[in-house]
Protein backbone atom coordinates (compact mmCIF):
# COMPACT_ATOMS: atom_id res chain seq x y z
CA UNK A 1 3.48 -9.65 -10.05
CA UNK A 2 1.28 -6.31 -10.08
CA UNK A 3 1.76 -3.33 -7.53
CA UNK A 4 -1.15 -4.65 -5.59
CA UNK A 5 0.06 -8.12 -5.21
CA UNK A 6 3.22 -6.69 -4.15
CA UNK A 7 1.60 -4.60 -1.05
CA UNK A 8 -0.66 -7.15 -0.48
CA UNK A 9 2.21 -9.47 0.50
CA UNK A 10 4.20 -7.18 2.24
CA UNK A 11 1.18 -5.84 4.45
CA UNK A 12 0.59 -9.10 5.23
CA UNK A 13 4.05 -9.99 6.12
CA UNK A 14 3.90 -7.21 8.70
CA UNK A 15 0.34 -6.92 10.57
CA UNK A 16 -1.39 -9.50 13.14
CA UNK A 17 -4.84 -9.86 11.05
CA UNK A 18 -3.83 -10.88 7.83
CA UNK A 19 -7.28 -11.78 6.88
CA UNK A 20 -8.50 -8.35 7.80
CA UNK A 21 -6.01 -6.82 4.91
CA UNK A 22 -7.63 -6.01 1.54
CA UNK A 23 -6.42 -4.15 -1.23
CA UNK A 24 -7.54 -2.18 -3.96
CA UNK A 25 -6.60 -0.49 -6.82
CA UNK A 26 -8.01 2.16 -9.45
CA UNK A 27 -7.15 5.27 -11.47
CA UNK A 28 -7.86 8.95 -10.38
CA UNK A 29 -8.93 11.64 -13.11
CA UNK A 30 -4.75 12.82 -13.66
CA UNK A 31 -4.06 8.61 -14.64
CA UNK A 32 -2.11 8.13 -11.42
CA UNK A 33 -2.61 4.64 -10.14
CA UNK A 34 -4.03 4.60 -6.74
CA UNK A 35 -3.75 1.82 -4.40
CA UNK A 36 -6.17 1.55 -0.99
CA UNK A 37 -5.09 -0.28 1.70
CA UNK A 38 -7.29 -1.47 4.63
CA UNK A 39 -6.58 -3.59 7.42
CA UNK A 40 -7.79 -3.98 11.11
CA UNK A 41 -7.53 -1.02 13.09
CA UNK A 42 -5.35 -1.96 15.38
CA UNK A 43 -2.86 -3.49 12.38
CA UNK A 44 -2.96 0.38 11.29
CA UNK A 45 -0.03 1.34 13.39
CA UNK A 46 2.29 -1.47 12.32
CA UNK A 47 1.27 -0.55 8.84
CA UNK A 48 2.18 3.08 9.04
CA UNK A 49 5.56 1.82 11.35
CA UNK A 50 7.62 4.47 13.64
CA UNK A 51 7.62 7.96 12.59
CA UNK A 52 6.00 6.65 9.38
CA UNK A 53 9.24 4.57 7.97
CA UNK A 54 7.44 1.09 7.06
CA UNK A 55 4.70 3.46 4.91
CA UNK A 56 7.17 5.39 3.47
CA UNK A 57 9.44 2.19 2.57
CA UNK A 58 6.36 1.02 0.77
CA UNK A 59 5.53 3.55 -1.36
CA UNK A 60 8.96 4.29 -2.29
CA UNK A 61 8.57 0.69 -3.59
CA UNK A 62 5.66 1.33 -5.44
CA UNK A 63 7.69 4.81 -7.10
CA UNK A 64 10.45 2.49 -8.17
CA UNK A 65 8.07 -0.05 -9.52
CA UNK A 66 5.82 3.08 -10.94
CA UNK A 67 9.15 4.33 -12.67
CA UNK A 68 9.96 0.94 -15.05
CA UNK A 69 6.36 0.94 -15.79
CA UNK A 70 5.90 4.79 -16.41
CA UNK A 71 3.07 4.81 -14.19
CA UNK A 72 2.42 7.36 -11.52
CA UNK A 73 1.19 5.46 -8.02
CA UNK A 74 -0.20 6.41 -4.99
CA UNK A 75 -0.43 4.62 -1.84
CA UNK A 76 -3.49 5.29 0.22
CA UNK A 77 -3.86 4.10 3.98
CA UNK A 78 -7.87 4.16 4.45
CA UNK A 79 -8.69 4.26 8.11
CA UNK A 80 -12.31 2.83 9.45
């Protein structure tokens, strides 16, 4: 399992609109990893989580996942 498929699963685990949830990944110019997340607008909240815990839970995932692959990721929330 890739980073993606990981906060693919666990963003849909969490928001109402499941099907609204896409995920994306590519590399910026320094080789970090960068991984866009979009979901419904109202899903936003319960993506981000109180005072920003269930984002921050995430991409301390992706760090520890980043670290045993010596990869540097990023974990982008892209509003519409």
């Amino acid at each position: 399992m890739n980073m993606r498929e990981l906060i693919d699963i666990v963003v849909r685990a969490v928001v109402d609109h499941p099907e609204q949830v896409t995920v994306q990944e590519h590399t910026d110019e320094e080789g970090t990893l960068v991984i866009e997340l979009r979901c419904a607008p109202d899903d936003a909240g319960r993506v981000i989580g109180r005072q920003g815990r269930t984002i921050k839970a995430m991409r301390t995932l992706l760090h520890a996942a980043g670290i045993r692959s010596d990869v540097g990721v990023r974990l982008d929330l892209i509003e519409d």
